[in-house]
C-alpha atoms as a PDB file:
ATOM      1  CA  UNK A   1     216.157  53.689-123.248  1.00  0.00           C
ATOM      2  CA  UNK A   2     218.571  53.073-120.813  1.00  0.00           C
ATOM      3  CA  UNK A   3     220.715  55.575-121.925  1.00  0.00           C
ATOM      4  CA  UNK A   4     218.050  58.194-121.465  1.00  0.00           C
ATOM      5  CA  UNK A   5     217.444  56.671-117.963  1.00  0.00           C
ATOM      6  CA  UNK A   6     221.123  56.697-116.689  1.00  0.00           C
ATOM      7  CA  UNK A   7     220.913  60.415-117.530  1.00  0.00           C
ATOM      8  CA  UNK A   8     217.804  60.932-115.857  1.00  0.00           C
ATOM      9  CA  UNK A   9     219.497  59.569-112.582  1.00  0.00           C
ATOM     10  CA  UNK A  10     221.983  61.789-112.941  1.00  0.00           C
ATOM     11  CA  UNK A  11     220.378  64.800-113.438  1.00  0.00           C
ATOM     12  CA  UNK A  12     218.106  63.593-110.568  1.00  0.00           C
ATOM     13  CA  UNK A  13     221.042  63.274-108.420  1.00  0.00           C
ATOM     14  CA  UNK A  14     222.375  66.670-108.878  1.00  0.00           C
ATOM     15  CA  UNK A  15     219.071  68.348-108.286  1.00  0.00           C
ATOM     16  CA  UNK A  16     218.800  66.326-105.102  1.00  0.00           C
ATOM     17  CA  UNK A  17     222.122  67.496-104.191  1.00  0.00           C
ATOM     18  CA  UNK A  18     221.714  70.857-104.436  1.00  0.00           C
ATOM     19  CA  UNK A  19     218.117  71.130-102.843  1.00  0.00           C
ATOM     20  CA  UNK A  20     219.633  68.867 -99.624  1.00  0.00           C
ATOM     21  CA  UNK A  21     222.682  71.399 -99.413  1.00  0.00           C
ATOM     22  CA  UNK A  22     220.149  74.730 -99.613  1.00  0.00           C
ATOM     23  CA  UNK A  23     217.394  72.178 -97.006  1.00  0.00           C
ATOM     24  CA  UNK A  24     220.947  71.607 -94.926  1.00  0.00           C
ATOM     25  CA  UNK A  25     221.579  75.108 -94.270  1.00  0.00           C
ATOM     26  CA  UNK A  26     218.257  75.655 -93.190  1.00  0.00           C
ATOM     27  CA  UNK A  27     218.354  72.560 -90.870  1.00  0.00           C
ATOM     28  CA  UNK A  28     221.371  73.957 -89.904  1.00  0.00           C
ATOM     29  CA  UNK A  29     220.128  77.100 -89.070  1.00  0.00           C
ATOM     30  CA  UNK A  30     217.489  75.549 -87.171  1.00  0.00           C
ATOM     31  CA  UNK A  31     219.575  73.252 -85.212  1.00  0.00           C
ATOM     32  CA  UNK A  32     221.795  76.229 -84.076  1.00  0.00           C
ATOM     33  CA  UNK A  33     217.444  77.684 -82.643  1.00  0.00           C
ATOM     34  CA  UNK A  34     217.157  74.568 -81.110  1.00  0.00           C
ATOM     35  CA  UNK A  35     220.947  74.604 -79.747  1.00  0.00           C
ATOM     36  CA  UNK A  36     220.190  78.187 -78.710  1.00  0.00           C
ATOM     37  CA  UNK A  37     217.452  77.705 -77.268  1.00  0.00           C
ATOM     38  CA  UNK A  38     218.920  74.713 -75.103  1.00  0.00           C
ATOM     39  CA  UNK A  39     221.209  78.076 -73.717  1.00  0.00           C
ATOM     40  CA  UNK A  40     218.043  79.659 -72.593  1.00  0.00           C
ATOM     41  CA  UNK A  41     218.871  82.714 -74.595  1.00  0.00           C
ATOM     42  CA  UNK A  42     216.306  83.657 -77.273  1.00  0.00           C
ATOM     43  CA  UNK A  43     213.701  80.644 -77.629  1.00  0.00           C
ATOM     44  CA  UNK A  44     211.467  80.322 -74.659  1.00  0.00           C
ATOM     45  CA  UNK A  45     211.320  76.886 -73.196  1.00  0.00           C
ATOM     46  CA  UNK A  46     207.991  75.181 -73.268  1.00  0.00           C
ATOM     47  CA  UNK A  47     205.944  75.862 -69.823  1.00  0.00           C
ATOM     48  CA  UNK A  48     205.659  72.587 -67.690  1.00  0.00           C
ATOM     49  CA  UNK A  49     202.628  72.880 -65.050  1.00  0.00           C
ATOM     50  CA  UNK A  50     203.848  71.289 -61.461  1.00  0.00           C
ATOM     51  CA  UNK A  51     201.701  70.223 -59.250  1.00  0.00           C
ATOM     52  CA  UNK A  52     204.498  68.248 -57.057  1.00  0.00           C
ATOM     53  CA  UNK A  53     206.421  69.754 -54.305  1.00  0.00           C
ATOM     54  CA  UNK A  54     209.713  72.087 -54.417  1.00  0.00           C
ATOM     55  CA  UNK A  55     211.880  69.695 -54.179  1.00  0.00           C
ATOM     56  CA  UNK A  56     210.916  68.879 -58.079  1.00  0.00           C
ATOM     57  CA  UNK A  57     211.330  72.045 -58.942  1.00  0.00           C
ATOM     58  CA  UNK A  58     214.503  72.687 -57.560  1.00  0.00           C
ATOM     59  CA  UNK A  59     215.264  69.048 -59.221  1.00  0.00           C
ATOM     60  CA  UNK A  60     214.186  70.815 -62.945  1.00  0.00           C
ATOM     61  CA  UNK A  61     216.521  73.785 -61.958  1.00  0.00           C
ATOM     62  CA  UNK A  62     219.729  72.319 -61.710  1.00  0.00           C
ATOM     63  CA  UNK A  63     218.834  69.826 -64.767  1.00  0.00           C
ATOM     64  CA  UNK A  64     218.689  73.887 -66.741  1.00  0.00           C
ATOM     65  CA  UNK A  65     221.608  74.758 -65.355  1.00  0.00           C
ATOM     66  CA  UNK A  66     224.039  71.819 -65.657  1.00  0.00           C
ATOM     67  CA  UNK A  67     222.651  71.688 -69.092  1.00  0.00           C
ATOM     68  CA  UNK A  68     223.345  74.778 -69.744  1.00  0.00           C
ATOM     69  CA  UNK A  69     227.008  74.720 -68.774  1.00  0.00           C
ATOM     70  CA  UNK A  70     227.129  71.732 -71.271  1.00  0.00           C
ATOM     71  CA  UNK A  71     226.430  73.390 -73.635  1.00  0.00           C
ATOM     72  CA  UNK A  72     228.521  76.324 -73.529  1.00  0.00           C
ATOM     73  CA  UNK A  73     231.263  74.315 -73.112  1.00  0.00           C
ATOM     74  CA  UNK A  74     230.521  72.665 -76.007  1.00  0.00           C
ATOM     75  CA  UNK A  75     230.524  75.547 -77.718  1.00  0.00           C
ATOM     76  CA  UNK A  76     233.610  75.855 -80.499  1.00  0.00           C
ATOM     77  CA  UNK A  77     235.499  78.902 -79.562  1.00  0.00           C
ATOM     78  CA  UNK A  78     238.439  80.344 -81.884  1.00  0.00           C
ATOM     79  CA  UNK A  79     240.588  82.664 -79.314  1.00  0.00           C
ATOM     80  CA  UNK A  80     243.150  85.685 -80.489  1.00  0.00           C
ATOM     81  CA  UNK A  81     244.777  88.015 -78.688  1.00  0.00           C
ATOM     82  CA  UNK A  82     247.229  90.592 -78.894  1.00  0.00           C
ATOM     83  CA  UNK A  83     250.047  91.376 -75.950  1.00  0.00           C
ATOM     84  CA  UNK A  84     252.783  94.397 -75.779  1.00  0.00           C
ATOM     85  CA  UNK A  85     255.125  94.791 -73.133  1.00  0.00           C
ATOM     86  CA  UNK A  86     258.062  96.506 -72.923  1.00  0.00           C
ATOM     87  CA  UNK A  87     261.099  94.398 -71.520  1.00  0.00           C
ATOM     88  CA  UNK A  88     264.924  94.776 -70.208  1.00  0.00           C
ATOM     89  CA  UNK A  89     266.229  92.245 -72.555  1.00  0.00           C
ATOM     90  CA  UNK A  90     264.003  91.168 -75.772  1.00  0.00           C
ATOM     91  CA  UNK A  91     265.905  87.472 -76.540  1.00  0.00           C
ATOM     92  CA  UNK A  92     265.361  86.651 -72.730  1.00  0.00           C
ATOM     93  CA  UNK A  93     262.132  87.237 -73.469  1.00  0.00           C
ATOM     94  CA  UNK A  94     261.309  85.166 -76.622  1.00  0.00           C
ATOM     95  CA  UNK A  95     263.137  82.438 -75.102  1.00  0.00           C
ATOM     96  CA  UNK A  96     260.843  82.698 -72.110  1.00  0.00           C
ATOM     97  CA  UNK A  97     257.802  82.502 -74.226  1.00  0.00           C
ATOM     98  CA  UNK A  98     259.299  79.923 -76.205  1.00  0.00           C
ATOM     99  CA  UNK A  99     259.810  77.602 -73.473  1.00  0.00           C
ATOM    100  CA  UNK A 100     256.307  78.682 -71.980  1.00  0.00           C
ATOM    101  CA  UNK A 101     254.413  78.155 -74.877  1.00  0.00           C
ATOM    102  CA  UNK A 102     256.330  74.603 -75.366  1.00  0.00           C
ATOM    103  CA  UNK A 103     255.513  73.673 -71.953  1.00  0.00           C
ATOM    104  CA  UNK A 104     251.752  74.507 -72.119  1.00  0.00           C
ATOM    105  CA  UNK A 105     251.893  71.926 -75.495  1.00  0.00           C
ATOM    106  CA  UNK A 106     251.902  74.732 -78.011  1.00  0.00           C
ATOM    107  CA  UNK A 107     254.516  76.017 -80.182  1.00  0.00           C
ATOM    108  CA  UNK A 108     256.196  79.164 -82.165  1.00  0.00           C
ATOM    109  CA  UNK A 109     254.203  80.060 -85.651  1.00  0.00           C
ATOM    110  CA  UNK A 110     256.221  83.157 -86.341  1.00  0.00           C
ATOM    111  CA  UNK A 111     258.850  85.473 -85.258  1.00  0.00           C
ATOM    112  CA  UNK A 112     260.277  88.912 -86.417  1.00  0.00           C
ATOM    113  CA  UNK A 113     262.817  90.896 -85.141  1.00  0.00           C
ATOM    114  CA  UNK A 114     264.289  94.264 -85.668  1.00  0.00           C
ATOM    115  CA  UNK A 115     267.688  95.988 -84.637  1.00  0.00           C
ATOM    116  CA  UNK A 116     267.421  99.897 -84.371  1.00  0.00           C
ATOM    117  CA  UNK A 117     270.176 102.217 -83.024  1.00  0.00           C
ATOM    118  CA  UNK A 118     270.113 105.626 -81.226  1.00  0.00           C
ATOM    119  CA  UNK A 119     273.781 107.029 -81.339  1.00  0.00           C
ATOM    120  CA  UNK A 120     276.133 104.468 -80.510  1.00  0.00           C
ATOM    121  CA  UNK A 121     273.799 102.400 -78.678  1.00  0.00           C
ATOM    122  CA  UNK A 122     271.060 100.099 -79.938  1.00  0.00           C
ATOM    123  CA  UNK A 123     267.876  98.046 -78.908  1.00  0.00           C
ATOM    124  CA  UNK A 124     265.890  95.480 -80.165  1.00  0.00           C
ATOM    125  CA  UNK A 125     262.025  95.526 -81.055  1.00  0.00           C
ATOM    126  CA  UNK A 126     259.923  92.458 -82.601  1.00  0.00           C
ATOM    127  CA  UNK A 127     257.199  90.062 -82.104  1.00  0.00           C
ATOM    128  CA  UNK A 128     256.501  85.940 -81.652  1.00  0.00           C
ATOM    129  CA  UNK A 129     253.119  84.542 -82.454  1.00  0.00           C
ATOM    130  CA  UNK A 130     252.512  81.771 -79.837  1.00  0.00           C
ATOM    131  CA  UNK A 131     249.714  78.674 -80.589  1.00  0.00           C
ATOM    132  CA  UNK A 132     248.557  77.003 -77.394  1.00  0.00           C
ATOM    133  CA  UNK A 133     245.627  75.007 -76.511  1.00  0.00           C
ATOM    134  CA  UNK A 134     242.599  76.754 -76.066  1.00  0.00           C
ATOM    135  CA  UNK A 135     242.539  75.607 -72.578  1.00  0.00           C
ATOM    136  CA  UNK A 136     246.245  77.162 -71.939  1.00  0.00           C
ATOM    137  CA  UNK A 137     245.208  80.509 -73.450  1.00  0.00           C
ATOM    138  CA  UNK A 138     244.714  82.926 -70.240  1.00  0.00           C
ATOM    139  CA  UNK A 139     247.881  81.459 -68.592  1.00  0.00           C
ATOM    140  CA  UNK A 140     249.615  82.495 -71.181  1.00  0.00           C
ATOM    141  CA  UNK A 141     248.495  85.460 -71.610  1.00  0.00           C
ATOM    142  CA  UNK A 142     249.530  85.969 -68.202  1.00  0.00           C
ATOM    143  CA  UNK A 143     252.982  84.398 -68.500  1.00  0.00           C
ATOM    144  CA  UNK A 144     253.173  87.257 -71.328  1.00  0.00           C
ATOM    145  CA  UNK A 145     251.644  90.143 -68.928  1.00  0.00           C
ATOM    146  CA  UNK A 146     255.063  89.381 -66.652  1.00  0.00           C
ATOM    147  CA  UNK A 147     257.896  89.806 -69.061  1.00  0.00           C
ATOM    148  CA  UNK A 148     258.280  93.251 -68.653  1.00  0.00           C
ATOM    149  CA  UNK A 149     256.127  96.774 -68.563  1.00  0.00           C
ATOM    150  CA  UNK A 150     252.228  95.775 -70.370  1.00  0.00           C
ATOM    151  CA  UNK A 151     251.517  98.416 -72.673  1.00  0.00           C
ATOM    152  CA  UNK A 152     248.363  97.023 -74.772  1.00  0.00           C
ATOM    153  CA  UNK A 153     246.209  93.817 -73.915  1.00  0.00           C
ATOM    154  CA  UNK A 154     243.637  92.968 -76.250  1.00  0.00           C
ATOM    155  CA  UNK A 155     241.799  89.247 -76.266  1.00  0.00           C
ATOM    156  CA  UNK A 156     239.251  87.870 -78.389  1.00  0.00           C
ATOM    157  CA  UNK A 157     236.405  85.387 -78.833  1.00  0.00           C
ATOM    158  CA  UNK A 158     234.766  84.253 -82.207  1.00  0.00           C
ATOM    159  CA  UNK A 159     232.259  81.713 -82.021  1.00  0.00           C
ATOM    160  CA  UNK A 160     232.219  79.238 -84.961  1.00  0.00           C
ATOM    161  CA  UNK A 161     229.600  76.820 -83.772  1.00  0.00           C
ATOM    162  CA  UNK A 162     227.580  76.986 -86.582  1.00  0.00           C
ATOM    163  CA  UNK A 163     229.504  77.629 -89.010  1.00  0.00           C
ATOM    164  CA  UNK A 164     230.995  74.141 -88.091  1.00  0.00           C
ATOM    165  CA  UNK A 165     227.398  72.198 -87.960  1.00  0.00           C
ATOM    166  CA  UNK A 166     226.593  73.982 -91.362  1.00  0.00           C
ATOM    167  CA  UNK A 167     229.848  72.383 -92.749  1.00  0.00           C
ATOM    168  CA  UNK A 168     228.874  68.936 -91.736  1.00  0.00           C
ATOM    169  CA  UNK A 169     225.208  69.273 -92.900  1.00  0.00           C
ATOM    170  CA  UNK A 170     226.888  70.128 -96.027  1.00  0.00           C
ATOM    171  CA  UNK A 171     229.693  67.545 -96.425  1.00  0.00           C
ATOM    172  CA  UNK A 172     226.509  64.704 -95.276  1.00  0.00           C
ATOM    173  CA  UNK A 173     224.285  65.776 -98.090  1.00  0.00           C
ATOM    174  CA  UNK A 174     227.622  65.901-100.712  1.00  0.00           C
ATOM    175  CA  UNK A 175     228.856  62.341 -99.213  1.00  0.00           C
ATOM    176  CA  UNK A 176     225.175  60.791-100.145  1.00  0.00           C
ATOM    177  CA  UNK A 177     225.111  62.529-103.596  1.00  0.00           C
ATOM    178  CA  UNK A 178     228.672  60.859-104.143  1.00  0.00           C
ATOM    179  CA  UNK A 179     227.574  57.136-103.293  1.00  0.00           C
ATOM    180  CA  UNK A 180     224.348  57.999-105.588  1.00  0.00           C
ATOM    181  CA  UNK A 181     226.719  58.700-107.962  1.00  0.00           C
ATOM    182  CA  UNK A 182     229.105  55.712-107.759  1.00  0.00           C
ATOM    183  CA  UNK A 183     226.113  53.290-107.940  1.00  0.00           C
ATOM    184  CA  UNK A 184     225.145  55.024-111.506  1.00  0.00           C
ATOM    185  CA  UNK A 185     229.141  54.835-112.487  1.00  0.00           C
ATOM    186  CA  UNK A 186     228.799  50.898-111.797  1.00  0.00           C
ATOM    187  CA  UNK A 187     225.897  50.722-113.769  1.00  0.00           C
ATOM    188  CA  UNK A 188     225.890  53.044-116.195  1.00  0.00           C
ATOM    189  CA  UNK A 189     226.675  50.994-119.960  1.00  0.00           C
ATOM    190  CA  UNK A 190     227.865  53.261-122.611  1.00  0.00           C
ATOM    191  CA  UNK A 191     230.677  55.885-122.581  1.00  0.00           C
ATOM    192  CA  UNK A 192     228.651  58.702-122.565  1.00  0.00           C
ATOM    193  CA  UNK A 193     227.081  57.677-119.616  1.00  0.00           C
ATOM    194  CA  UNK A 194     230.505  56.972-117.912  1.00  0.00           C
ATOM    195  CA  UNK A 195     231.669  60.261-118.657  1.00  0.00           C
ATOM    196  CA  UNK A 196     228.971  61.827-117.478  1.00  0.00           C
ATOM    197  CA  UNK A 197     228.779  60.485-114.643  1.00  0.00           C
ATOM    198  CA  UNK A 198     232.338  60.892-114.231  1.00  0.00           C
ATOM    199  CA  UNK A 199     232.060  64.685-114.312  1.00  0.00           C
ATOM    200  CA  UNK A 200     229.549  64.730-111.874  1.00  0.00           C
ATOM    201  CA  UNK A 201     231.196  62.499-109.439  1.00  0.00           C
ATOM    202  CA  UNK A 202     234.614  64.479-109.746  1.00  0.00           C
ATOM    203  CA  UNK A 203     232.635  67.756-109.008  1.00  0.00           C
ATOM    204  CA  UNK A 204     231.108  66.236-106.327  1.00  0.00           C
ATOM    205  CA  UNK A 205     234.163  64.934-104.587  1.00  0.00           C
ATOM    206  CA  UNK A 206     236.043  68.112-105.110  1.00  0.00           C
ATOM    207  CA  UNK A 207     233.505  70.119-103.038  1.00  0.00           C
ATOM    208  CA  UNK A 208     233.543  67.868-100.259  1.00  0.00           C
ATOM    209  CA  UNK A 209     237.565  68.482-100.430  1.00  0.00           C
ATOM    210  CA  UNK A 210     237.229  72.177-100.285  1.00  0.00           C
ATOM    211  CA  UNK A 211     234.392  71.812 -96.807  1.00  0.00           C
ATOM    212  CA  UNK A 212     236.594  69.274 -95.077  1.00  0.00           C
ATOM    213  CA  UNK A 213     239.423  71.560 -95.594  1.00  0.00           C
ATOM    214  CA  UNK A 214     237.826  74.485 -94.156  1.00  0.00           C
ATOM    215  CA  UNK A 215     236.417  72.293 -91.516  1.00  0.00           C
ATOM    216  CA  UNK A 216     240.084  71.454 -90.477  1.00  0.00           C
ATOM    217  CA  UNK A 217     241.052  74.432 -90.260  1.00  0.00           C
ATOM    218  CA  UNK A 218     238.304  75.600 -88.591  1.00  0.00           C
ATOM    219  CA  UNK A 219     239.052  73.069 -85.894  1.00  0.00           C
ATOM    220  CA  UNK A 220     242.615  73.845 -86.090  1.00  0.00           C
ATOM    221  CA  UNK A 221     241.769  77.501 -85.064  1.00  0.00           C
ATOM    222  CA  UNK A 222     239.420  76.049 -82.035  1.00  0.00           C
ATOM    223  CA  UNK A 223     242.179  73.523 -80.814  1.00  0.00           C
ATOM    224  CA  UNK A 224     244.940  75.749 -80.427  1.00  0.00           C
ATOM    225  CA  UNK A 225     244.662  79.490 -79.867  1.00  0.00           C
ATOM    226  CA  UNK A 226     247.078  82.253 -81.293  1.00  0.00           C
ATOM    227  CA  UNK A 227     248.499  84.849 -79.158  1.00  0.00           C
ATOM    228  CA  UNK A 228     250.625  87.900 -80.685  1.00  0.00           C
ATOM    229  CA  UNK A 229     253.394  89.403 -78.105  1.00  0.00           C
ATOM    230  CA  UNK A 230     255.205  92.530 -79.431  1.00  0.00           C
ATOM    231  CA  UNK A 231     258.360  92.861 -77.386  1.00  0.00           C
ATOM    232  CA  UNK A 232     260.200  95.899 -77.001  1.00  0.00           C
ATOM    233  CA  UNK A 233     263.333  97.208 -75.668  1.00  0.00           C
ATOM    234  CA  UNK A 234     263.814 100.410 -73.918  1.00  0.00           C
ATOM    235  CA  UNK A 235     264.786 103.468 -76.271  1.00  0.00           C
ATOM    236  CA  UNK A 236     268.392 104.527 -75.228  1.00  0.00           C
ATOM    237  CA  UNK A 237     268.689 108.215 -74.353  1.00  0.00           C
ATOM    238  CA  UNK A 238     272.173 109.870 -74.749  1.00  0.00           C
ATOM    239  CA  UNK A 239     273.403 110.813 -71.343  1.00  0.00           C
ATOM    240  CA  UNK A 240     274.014 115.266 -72.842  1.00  0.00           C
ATOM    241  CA  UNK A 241     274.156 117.156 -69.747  1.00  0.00           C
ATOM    242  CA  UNK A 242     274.270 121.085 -70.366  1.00  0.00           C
ATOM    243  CA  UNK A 243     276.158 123.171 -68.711  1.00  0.00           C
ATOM    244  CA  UNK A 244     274.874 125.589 -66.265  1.00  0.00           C
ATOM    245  CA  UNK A 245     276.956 128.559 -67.417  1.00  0.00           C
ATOM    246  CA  UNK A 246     278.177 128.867 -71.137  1.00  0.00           C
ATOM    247  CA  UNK A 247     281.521 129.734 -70.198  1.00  0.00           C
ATOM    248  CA  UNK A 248     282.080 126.171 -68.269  1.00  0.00           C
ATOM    249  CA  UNK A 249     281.643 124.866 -71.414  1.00  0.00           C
ATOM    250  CA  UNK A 250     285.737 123.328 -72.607  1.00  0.00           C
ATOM    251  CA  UNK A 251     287.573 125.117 -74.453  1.00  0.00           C
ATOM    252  CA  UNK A 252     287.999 122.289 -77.538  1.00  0.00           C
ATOM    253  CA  UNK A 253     284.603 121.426 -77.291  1.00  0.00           C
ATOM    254  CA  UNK A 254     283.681 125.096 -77.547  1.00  0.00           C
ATOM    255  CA  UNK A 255     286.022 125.393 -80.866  1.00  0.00           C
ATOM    256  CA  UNK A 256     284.103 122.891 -82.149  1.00  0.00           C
ATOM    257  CA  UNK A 257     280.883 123.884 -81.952  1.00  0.00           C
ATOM    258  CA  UNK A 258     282.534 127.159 -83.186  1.00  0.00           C
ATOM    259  CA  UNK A 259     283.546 125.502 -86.138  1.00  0.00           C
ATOM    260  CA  UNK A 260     280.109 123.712 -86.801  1.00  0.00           C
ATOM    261  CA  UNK A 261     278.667 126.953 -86.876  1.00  0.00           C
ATOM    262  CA  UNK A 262     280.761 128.735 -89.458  1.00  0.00           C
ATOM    263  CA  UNK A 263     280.470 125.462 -91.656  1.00  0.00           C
ATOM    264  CA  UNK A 264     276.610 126.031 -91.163  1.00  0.00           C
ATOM    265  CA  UNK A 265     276.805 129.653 -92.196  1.00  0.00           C
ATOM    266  CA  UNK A 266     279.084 129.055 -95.098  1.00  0.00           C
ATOM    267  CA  UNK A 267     276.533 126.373 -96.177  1.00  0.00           C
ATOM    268  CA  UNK A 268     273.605 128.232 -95.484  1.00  0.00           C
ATOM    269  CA  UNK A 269     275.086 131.494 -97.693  1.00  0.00           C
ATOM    270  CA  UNK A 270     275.989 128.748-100.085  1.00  0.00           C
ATOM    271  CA  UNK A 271     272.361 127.560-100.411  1.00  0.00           C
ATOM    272  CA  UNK A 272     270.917 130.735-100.423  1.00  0.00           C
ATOM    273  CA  UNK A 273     273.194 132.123-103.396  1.00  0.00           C
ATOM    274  CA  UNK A 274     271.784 128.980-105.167  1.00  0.00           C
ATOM    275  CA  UNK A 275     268.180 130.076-104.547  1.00  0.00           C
ATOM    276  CA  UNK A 276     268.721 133.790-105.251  1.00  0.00           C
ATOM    277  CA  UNK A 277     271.095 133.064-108.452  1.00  0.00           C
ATOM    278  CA  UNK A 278     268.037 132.116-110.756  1.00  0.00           C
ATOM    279  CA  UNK A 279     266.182 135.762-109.957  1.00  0.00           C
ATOM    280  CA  UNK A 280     268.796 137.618-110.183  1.00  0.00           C
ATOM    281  CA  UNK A 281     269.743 136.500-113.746  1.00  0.00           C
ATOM    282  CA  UNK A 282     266.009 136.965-114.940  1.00  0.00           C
ATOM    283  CA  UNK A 283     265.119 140.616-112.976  1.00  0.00           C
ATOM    284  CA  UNK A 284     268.213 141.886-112.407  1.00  0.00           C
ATOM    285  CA  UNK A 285     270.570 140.964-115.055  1.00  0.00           C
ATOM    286  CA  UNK A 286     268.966 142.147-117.862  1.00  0.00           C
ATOM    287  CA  UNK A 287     268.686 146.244-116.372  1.00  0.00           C
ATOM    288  CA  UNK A 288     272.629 146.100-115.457  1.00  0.00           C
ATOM    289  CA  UNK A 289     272.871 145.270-119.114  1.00  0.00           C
ATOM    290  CA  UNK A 290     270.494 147.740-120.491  1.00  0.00           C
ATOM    291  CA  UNK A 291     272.173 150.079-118.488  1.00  0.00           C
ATOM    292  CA  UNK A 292     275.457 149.478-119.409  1.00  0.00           C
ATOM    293  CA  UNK A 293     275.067 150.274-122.783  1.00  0.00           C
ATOM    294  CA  UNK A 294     272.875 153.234-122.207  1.00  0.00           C
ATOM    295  CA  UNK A 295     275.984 154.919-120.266  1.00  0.00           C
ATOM    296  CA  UNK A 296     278.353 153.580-123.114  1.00  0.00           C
ATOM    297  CA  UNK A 297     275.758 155.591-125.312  1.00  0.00           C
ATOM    298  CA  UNK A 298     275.310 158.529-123.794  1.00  0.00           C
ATOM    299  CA  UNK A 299     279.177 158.874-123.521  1.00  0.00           C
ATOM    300  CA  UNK A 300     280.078 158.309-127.145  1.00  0.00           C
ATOM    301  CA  UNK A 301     277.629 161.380-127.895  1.00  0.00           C
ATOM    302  CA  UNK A 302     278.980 163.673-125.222  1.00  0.00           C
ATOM    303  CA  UNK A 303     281.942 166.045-126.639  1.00  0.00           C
ATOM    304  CA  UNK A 304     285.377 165.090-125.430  1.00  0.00           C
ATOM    305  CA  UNK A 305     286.753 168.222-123.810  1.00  0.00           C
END
């Protein structure tokens, strides 16, 4: 009997786990109304008849207002953005950043940089990803803005609010389904039970690791924003000035481009033999042969005089 009952309680538990998670969302969901409608945005606020003077009223007012700023302070805000500018010198740069960034509390997540070359000169393009404190965000976005030339801005917002209050409606409901089941484990009696329990309990526990994990980084993304810079370098452009007559063009630079230009006939004729080789051995080939031996014919059976 009591075997049947620890079972009972366990299957109890679990359903009560998984109704309170689905009944969390929805209080979830109706806490972020209520916190919404605290902003003054969608849910009307309930009408309050007055029948003191305006000085109450004007009381009321800023109560709304400074309640309102509270709140969207209180808001948790995940910030991104994305910076390019091109700069004189790209490892000036980064190190600018770098010290910016370090100054502001933040720190370097990532770097890449790549080496290109235009002749015999080269210049450097690449990019650091910067986390700061949310708070530090726009100042360094504008410490960015004055490394060099801006060529793209782009910022944004993502508001994770409720995703965060549904992850702690969830994790509540999973923490009281795991001390449910920890008072069965202590009483449960036989093995079976133990095990059972046991499952249940290692389920639960491994859920609440996955939400608190996705909570911290969640808050991880809120506490310190990431900002992208792509530097780049100038492209170098080969100082080639023409001259204005051909013939004050030098003499061995002349023979030169002389000589290019036979090699790149000869190669040309070269290529196009190539190309015309293949047709000429199927259409033509086979008629010079043909008529070959019709001449060879015809002049065996003509008399010799």
């Amino acid at each position: 009997m009591k075997h049947r009952r620890t079972l009972l309680l366990v299957v109890v538990v679990a359903l009560a786990a998984l109704a309170g998670c689905s009944g969390g969302a929805d209080d979830d969901s109706g806490r972020a109304e209520l916190h919404r409608s605290d902003d003054g945005a969608a849910t009307a606020a309930p009408t309050v008849e007055t029948t003191s003077s305006g000085a109450s009223g004007g009381a009321n007012s800023d109560s709304a207002a400074s309640s309102k700023t509270a709140n969207v302070q209180n808001r948790a805000l995940i910030k991104t953005g994305t910076v390019r500018v091109e700069v004189d010198d790209f490892q000036a740069s980064k190190s600018n950043l770098t010290a910016a960034v370090q100054g502001y509390g933040g720190f370097v997540s990532d770097t890449s940089q790549e080496r290109h070359s235009v002749d015999n000169e080269t210049y450097l393009t690449g990019q650091v990803v910067l986390r700061v404190p949310a708070a530090d965000f726009d100042a360094l976005v504008e410490d960015a803005k004055a490394e060099g030339e801006v060529e793209v801005v782009k910022t944004n917002t993502e508001d994770v609010t409720d995703r965060l209050v549904d992850l702690e409606a969830r994790l509540e409901n999973l923490r009281a389904q795991r001390d449910q089941l920890r008072k069965l484990y202590d009483e449960a009696n036989t093995t079976e039970d133990v095990l059972a329990v046991q499952r249940e309990l290692s389920d639960v526990q491994g859920e609440i690791e996955r939400l608190e994990a996705q909570k911290q980084s969640l808050q991880d993304r809120v506490a310190f924003s990431t900002l992208t810079v792509r530097l780049e370098e100038p492209r170098p452009t080969p100082d080639r000035v023409a001259p204005d007559r051909w013939y004050d063009t030098p003499v061995l630079s002349a023979f030169f481009q002389s000589v290019d230009g036979v090699a790149t006939v000869a190669r040309a004729l070269v290529v196009g033999l190539a190309y015309a080789l293949p047709y000429f051995l199927v259409f033509v080939f086979p008629f010079v042969l043909l008529g070959g031996l019709a001449w060879r014919f015809r002049h065996r059976l003509l008399p010799h005089s």
